[in-house]
Every structure is written in structure tokens, then in C-alpha cells.
Protein backbone atom coordinates (compact mmCIF):
# COMPACT_ATOMS: atom_id res chain seq x y z
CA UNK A 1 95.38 -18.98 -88.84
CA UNK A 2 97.34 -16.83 -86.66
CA UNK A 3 99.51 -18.38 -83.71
CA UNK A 4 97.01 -16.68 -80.84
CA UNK A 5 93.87 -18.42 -83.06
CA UNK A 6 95.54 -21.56 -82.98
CA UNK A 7 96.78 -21.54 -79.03
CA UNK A 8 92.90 -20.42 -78.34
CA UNK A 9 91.63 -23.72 -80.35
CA UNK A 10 94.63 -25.73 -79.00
CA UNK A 11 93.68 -24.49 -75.41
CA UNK A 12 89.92 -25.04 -75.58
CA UNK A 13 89.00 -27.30 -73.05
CA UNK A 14 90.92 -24.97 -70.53
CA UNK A 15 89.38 -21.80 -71.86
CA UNK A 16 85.61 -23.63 -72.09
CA UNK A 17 85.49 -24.35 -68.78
CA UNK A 18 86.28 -20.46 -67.69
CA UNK A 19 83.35 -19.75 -70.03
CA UNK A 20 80.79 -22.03 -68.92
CA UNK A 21 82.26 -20.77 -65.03
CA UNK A 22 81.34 -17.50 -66.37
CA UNK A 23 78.06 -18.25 -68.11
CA UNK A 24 76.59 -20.47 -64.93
CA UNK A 25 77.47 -17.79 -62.59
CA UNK A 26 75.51 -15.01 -64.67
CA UNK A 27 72.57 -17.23 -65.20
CA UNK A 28 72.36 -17.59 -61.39
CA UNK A 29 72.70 -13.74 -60.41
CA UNK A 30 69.98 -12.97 -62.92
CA UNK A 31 67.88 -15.81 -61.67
CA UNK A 32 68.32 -14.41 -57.79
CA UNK A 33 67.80 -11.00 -59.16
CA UNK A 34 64.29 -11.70 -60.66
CA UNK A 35 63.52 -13.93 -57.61
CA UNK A 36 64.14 -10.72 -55.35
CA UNK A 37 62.25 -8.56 -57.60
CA UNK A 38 59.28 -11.05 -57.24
CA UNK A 39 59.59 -11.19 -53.70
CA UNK A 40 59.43 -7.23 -53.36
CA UNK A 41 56.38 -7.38 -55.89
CA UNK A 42 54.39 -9.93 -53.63
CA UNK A 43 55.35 -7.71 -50.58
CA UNK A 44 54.33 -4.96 -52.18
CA UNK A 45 50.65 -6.70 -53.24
CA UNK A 46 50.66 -7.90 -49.31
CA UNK A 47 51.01 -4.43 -47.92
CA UNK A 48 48.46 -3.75 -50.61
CA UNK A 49 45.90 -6.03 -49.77
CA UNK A 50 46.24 -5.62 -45.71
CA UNK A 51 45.80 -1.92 -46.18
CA UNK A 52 42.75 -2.38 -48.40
CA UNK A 53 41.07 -5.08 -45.95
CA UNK A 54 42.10 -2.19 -42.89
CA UNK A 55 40.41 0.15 -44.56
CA UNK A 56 37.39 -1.89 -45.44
CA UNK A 57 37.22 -2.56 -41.50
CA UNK A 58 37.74 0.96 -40.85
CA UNK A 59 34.63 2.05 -43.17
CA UNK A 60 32.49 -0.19 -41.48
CA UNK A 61 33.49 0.67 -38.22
CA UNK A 62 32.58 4.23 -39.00
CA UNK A 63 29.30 3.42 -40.38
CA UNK A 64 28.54 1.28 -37.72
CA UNK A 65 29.37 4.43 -35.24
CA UNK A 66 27.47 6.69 -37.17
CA UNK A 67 24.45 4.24 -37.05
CA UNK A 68 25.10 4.28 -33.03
CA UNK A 69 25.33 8.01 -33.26
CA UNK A 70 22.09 7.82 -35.10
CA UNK A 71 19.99 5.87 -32.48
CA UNK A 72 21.67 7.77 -29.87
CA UNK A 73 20.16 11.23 -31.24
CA UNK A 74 16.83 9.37 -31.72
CA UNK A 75 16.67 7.93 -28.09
CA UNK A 76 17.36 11.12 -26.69
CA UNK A 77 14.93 12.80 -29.22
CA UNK A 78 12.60 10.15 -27.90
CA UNK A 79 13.52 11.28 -23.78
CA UNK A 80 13.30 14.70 -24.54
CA UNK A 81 9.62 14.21 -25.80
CA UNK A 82 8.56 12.26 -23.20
CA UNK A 83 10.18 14.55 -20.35
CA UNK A 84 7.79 17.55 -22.07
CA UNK A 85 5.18 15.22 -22.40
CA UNK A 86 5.82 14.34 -18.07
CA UNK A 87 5.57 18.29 -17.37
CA UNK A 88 2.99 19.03 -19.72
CA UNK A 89 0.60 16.42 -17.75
CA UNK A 90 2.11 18.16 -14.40
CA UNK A 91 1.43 21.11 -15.26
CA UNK A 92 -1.76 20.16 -16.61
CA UNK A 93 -2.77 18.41 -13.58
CA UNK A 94 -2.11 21.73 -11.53
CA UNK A 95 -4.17 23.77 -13.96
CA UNK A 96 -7.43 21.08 -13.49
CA UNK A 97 -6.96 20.62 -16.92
CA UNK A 98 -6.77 17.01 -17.09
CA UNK A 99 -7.20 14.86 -14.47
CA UNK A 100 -4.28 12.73 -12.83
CA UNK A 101 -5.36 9.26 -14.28
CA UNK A 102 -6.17 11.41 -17.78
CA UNK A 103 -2.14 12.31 -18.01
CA UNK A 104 -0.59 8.56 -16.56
CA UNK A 105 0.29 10.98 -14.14
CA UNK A 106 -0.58 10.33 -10.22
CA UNK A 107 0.15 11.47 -6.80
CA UNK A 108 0.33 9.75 -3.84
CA UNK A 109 -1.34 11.47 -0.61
CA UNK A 110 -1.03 10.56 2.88
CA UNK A 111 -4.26 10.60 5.12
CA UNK A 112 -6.79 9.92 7.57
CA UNK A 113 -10.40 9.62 7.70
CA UNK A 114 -11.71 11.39 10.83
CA UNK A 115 -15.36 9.84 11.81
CA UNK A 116 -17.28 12.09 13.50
CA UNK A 117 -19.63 10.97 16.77
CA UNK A 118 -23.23 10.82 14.80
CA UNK A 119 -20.86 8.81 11.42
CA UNK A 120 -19.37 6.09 14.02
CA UNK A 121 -22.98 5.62 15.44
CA UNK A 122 -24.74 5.26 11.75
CA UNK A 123 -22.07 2.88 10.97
CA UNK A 124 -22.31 0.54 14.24
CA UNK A 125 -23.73 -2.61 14.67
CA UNK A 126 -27.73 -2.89 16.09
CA UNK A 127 -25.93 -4.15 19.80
CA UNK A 128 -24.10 -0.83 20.00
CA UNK A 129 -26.74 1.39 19.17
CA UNK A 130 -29.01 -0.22 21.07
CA UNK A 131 -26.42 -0.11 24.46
CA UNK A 132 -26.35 4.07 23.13
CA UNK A 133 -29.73 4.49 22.83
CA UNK A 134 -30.31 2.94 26.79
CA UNK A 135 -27.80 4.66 28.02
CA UNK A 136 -29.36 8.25 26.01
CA UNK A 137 -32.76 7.39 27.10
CA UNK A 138 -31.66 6.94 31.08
CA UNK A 139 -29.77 10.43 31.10
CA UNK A 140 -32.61 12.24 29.07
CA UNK A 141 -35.37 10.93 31.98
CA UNK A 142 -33.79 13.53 34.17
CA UNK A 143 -35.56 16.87 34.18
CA UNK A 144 -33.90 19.72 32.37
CA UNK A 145 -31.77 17.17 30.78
CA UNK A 146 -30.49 18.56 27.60
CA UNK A 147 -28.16 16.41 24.50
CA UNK A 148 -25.87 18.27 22.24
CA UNK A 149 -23.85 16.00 19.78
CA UNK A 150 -20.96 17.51 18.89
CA UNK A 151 -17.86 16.12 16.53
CA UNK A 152 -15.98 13.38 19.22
CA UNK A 153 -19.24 12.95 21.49
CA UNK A 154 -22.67 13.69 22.84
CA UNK A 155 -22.94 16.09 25.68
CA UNK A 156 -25.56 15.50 28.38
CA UNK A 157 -26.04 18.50 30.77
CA UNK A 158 -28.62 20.57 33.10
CA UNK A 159 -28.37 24.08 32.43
CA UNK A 160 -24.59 24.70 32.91
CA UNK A 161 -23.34 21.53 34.69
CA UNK A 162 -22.47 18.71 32.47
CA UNK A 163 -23.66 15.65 33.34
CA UNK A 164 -22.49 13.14 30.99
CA UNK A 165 -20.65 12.67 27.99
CA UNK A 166 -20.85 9.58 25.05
CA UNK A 167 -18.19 8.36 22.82
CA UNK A 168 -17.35 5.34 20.49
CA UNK A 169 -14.24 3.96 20.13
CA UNK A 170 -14.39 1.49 17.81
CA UNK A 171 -16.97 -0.93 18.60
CA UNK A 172 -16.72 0.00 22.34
CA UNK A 173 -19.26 2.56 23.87
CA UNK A 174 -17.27 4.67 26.64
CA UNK A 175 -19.51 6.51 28.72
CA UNK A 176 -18.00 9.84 30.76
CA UNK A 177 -19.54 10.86 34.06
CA UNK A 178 -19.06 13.81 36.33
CA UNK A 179 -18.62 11.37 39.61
CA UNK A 180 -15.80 11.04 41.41
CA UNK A 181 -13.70 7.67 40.37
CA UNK A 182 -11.65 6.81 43.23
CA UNK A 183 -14.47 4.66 44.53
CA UNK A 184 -14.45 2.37 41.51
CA UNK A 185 -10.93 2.70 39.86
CA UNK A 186 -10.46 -0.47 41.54
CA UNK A 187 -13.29 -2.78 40.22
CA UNK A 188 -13.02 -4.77 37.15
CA UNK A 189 -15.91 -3.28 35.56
CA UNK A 190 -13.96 -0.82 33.16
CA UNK A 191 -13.80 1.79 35.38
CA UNK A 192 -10.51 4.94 34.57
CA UNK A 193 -9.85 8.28 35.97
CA UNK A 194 -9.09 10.09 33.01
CA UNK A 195 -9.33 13.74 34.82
CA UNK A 196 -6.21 14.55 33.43
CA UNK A 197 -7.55 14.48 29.72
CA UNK A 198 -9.04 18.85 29.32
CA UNK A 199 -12.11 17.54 27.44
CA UNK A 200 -13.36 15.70 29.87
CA UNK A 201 -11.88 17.29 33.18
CA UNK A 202 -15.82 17.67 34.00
CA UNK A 203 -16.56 14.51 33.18
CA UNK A 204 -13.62 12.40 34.67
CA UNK A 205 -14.93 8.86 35.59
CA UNK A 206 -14.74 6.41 32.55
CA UNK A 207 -16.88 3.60 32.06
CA UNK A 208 -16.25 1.12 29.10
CA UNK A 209 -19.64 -0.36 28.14
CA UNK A 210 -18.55 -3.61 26.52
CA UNK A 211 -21.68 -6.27 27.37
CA UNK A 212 -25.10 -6.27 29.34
CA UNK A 213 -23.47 -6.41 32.48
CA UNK A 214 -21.98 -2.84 31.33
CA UNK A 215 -25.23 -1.28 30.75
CA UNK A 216 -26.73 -2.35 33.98
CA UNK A 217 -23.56 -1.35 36.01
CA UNK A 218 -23.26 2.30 33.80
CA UNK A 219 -26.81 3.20 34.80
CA UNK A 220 -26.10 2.16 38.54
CA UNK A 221 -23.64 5.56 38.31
CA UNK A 222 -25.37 7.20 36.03
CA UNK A 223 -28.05 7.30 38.97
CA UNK A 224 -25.51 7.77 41.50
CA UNK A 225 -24.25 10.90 39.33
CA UNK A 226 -27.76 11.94 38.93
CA UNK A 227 -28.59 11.73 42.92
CA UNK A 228 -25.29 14.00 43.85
CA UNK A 229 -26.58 16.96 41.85
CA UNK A 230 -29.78 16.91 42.90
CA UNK A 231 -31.49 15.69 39.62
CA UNK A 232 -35.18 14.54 39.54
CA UNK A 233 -36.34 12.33 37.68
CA UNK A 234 -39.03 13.00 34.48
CA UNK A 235 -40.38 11.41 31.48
CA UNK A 236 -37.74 9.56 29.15
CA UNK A 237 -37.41 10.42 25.55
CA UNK A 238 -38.48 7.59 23.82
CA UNK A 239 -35.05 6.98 21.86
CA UNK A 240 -34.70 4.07 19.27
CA UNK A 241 -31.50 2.38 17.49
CA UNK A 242 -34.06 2.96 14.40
CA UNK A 243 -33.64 6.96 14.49
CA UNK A 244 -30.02 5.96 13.48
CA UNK A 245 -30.50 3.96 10.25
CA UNK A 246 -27.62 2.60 8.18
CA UNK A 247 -25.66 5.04 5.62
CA UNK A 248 -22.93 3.82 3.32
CA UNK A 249 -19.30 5.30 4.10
CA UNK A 250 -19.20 7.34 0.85
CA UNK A 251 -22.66 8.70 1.92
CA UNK A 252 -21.48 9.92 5.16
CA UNK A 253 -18.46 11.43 3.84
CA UNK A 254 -20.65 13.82 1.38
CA UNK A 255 -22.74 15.08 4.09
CA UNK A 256 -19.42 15.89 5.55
CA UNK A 257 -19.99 13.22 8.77
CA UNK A 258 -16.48 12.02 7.73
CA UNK A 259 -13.71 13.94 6.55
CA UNK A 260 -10.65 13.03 5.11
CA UNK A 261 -7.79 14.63 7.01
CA UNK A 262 -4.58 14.79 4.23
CA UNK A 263 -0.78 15.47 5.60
CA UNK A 264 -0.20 18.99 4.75
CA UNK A 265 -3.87 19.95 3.66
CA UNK A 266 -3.26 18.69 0.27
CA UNK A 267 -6.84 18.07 -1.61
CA UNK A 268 -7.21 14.33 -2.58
CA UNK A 269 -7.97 15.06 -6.61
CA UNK A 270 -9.30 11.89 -8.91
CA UNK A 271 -6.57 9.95 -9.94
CA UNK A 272 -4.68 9.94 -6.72
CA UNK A 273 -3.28 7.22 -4.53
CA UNK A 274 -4.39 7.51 -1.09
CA UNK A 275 -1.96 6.10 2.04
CA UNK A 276 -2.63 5.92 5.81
CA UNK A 277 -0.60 8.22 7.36
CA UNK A 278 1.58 6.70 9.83
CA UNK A 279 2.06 3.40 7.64
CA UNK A 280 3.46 2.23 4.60
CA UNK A 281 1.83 -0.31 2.72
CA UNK A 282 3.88 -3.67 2.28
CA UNK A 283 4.08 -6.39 0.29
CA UNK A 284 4.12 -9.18 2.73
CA UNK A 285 3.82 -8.70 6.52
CA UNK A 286 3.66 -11.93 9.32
CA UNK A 287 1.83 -12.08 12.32
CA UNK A 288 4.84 -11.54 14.49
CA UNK A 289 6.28 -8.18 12.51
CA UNK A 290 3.01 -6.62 13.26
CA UNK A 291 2.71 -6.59 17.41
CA UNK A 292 4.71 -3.28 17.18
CA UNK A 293 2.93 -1.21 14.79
CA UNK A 294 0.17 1.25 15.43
CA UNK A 295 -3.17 0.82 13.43
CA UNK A 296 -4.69 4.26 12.57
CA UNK A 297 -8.03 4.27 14.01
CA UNK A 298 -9.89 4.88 10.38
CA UNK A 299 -7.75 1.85 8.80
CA UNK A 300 -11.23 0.03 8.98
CA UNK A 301 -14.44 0.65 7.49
CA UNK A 302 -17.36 -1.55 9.01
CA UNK A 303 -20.50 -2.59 7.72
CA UNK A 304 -23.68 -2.81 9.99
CA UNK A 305 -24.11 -6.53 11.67
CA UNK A 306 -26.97 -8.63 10.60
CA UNK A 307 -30.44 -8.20 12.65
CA UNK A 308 -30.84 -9.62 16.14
CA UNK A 309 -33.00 -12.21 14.68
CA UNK A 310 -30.16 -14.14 13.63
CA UNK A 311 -27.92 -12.93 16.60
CA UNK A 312 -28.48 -15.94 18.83
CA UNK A 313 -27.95 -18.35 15.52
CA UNK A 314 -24.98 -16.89 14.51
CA UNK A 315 -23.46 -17.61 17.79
CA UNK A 316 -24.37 -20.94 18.43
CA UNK A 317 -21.48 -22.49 16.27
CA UNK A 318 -18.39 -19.94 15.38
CA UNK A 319 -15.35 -20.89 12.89
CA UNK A 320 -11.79 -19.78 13.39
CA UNK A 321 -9.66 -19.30 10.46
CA UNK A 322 -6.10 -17.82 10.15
CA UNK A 323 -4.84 -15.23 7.99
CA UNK A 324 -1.83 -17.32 6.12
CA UNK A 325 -5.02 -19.76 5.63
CA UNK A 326 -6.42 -17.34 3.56
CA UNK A 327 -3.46 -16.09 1.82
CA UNK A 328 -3.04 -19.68 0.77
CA UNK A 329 -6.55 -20.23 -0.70
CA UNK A 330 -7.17 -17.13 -2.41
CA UNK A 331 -5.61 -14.76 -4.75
CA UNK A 332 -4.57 -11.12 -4.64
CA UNK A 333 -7.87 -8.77 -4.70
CA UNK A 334 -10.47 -11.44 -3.91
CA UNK A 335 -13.54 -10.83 -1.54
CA UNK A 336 -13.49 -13.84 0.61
CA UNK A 337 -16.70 -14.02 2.87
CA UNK A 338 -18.18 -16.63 5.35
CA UNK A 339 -19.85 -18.68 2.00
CA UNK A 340 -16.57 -18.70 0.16
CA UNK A 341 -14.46 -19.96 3.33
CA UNK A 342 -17.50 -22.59 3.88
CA UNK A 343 -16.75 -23.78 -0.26
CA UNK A 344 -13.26 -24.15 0.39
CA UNK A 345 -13.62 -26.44 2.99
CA UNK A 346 -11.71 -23.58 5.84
CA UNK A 347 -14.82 -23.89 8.06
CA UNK A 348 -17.80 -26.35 8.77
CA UNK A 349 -20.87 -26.23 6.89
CA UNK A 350 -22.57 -25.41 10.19
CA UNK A 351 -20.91 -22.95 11.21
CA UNK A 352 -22.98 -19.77 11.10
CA UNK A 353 -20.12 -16.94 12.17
CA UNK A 354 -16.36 -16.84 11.90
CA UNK A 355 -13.36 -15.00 13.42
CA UNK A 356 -10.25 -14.53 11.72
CA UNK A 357 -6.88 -14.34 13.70
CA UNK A 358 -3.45 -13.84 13.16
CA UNK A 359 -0.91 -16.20 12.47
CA UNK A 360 2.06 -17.09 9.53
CA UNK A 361 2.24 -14.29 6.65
CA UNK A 362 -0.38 -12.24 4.07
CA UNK A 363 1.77 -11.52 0.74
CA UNK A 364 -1.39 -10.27 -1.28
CA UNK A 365 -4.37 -7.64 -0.55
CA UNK A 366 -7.94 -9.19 0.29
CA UNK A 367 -11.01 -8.02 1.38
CA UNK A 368 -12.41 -10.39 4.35
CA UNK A 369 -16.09 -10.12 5.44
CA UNK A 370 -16.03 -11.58 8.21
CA UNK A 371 -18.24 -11.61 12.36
CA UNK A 372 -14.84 -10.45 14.09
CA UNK A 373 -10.77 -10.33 14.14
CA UNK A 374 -7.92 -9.92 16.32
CA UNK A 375 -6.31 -6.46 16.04
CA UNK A 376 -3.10 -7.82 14.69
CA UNK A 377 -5.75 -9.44 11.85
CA UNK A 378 -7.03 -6.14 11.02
CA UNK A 379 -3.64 -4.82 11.13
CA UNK A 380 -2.35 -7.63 8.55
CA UNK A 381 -5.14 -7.06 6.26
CA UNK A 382 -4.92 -3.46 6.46
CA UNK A 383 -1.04 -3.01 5.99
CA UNK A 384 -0.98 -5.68 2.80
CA UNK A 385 -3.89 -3.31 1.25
CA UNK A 386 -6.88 -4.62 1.94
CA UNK A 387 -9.97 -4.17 3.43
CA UNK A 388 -11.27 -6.19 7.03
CA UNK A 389 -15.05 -5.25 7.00
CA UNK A 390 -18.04 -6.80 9.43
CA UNK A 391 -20.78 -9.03 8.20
């Protein structure tokens, strides 16, 4: 053993401690550097695994957009067939083709039906025609007297001079004179100077025949009208309400007694909605909303009154029942007449006529049979879609 072997032994304890220094530190850099390489592995795997789960996300985003994309092109597939499928039936319909209701395709046309004179007088109760027929028979027993019934009236005249002319208006019989009115503008009999009006410039004096009373009094001045032209008297025609026997509305309007007067001309075709001109039909309406509004005069279609057998029965006891009273105890569309207010309890048992007025609000159509209304009833009745007609 060499001197530098034998100072390394002698020295051990010195020189074991820079070894174990030595050893301990290398132990500890290898042990941080696998640690790092670890933690760069895991980071690695993280960015790894985020990536694949933002990819996953962004596959089923796309699918989900092309499964969008797919209905989209289907719904508009879908439009586009059902826009052709619109204009086919339009088309169609304008070819007569197919008809409106045919194609689920409908117009709506705004109109009026125009009544002629001889229509209104088939269609009026047995009290009016019986106050026409009077009045008829008492200008006819004049000699030469000669009757023309034209579209609005009937035309009573000698030769060239008109005499008198007759026209309804509504359930009112207005009778047209060629006398001078100033003498009986003033009485409460009905009486009107309506010179100013060209159709009946001959025939200025107006008398309203409304009651009895008003046939007595018009054939006072027919008389008087009769004596100022010199007019003698003959045999009378005979007339009877009978000659004018009842026809149903639809009837009428194929002979052509009633036409059906459409804004612009436009033909009414099967299938189509018709609408009053001059009104729009509402969903609810009150009693108060409808003071201001104008009912067209063909809103209404009438039936013929009962016979004059029952006349004096059916006014000895009269009900009175209010529109919101029958909004309340029926449903939309029902045909409500005297016997169905009666089982409802609205009006007496013993009542044998009723009248229906205005009052509260109608949210639904109906069609009331009923003796008689107020306008503003009608007007209700008519404007909700339904139909007012006479029993």
C-alpha cells in the first residue's frame, strides 16, 4: 500500500461524506428530471384528450347542422309545393275548373240584394198586402185608370198624367200622389214633400201608410187627387192579397225578382263568402256601438206572418226579450224561435208573440224567428252574422 492508498483509507470518513454529498444530490436531479418528464407526458395526454373531446363536440355540432340544413330544405320543399298547389287551385278556379270550395280556395265578395217592387210584395206579411191591394183597388175604380209595375214601384196613371205611384219600404207601404202637399205637410198623418226627389217630381206628396187610420186617410187624397183632374169614377178591379201568394227568397231570386248587386260586378261563384257591402261582420257588437251604423236595406230576409186568424190572438199577450238574453241562453248558429224562448223560461207560457230589443252585447251568430225587433236588434243580429226573420 502506497502512501496516497493509505491517506485515502486514513481519510475516509472525510472523503465518505463528499461521496454520499455527491451520490444524494444525483439521486435527486434524476428523480426531478423524471418527475418533469412525467409532468410534460400528462400535459401532453391532457392536450390530447381536450382536443379529442373538442372534436367529438365539433362532429356533432356539424351533424346536428346538417340535420337542420336537412329539415330546412324539406320545409321549404314542403312551401314550395303548397305555394303551386295555392296557384294551381287559383288558377283553376278562374278556368271553372274546380270550384272554390273544391280547391280550399275561397273568395270573399261584397254585395247587396236589390228587391224589386212585385219581390218585396210576395214576401210581405197578409196586413201589408192587404193595405196594397185597397189602396190598388181605389185608384183602379177610376176610369181609364191604368197600373204598370215597374222595378222600385207601381205606376198608376190616365193616359199620360200619372196619378199615383206605390212603394214598400220595408214593412211600410208609402203611397205617392200628384197633389199638392203644402196643405198637409203639417199634419201628423205621415204626410212629406218629397218634390225634390226626379222620380217622383210628378208625384210629390208622400203618404206613409202605417195602420187603418192610414188607409182611410190615403184614400181621403187619393179622392181629392182624383177630383182635381177630373177623374170619374168606374168599376173597381176586384184585387186580392191572394193574387200575390208567398215565394221563398231563393225562388224569387231565380226568376230574377231579386238580384244580387256585387261591388265591382264580380259574379258570386259556389264556394264564395258573401259580405254586405257597407259593413264588416264582427265578432261581438253591444247595443250602444250600433246607434251609428247604417243597416243595408237587404240585411233582412222576412218570412210571411201567420194568417189573420190568429192575428187578434197573437196580440193579446206579447213577450219582450233582449238580445244579450239570448246570447246568454243559446249557442253560436242556433235557431231560437218563440217555442224555444217559451222552454227556456225567457217568456211566459202564454204569451203568444214576442219582440226582441236591444240591449248588453251578441258575441255569436243566431237566427231569431221572432213577431218584431227594434232596428238596432236587427242591426245586432245582422252585423254578428245572423239572420232576424218574421214569424
Amino acid at each position: 500500500m502506497n502512501l496516497a492508498s493509505a491517506t485515502f483509507f486514513t481519510d475516509f470518513p472525510v472523503h465518505g461524506q463528499y461521496v454520499c454529498t455527491v451520490l444524494l444530490i444525483v439521486i435527486c436531479v434524476v428523480l426531478a428530471a423524471n418527475i418533469a418528464v412525467k409532468a410534460r407526458a400528462d400535459k401532453a395526454h391532457g392536450k390530447s384528450g381536450r382536443a379529442e373531446s373538442q372534436e367529438n363536440a365539433a362532429a356533432g355540432t356539424i351533424a346536428d347542422n346538417e340535420s337542420a340544413a336537412v329539415g330546412a330544405v324539406s320545409a321549404a320543399a314542403e312551401s314550395v309545393q303548397s305555394a303551386v298547389g295555392a296557384v294551381s287551385a287559383a288558377a283553376a278556379f278562374r278556368e271553372g275548373g274546380i270550384t272554390p270550395a273544391a280547391a280550399d280556395f275561397s273568395r270573399v265578395v261584397y254585395g247587396n240584394y236589390d228587391r224589386s217592387f212585385i219581390a218585396r210584395l210576395i214576401l210581405a206579411d197578409g196586413v201589408l198586402k192587404e193595405r196594397y191591394v185597397r189602396l190598388a183597388d181605389e185608384l183602379l175604380g177610376y176610369k181609364k185608370m191604368r197600373s204598370r209595375i215597374s222595378w222600385a214601384y207601381a205606376t198608376f196613371a190616365c193616359g199620360r198624367r200619372v196619378v199615383a205611384r206605390i212603394a214598400i219600404k220595408g214593412k211600410t207601404l208609402c203611397l205617392y200622389l200628384a197633389l199638392d202637399s203644402a196643405a198637409y205637410t203639417g199634419s201628423k198623418r205621415g204626410v212629406s214633400d218629397v218634390s225634390g226627389i226626379k222620380k217622383y217630381s210628378a208625384v210629390p206628396t208622400r203618404i206613409k201608410v202605417r195602420s187603418e187610420r192610414g188607409v182611410s186617410f190615403a184614400s181621403r187624397l187619393i179622392s181629392l187627387t182624383a177630383g182635381g183632374m177630373s177623374l170619374s169614377r168606374g168599376d173597381k178591379a176586384g184585387l186580392r192579397a191572394e193574387d200575390y201568394p208567398y215565394e221563398p227568397f231563393e225562388s224569387l231570386l231565380a226568376r230574377g225578382l231579386i238580384r244580387l248587386r256585387t261591388k265591382g260586378g264580380v259574379k258570386l261563384e259556389e264556394g264564395d263568402t258573401l259580405r254586405w257591402a257597407g259593413f264588416e261582420r264582427r265578432e261581438r257588437i253591444s247595443a250602444a256601438e250600433v246607434r251609428g251604423i247604417s243597416l243595408p236595406k237587404e240585411a233582412v230576409r222576412t218570412v210571411p206572418a201567420r194568417g189573420k186568424e190568429n192575428k187578434r190572438a197573437r196580440q193579446s199577450r206579447k213577450g219582450i226579450v233582449n238580445i244579450d238574453t239570448l246570447s246568454d241562453n243559446f249557442s253560436a248558429g242556433d235557431t231560437i224561435d218563440i217555442s224555444a224562448m217559451k222552454a227556456k223560461g225567457l217568456i211566459a207560457a202564454n204569451e203568444t208573440s214576442v219582440k226582441v230589443l236591444a240591449r248588453g252585447v251578441l258575441d255569436k251568430p243566431l237566427t231569431v224567428i221572432a213577431d218584431d225587433y227594434s232596428l238596432d236588434a236587427i242591426k245586432m243580429i245582422s252585423l254578428t252574422g245572423g239572420k232576424a226573420l218574421y214569424s
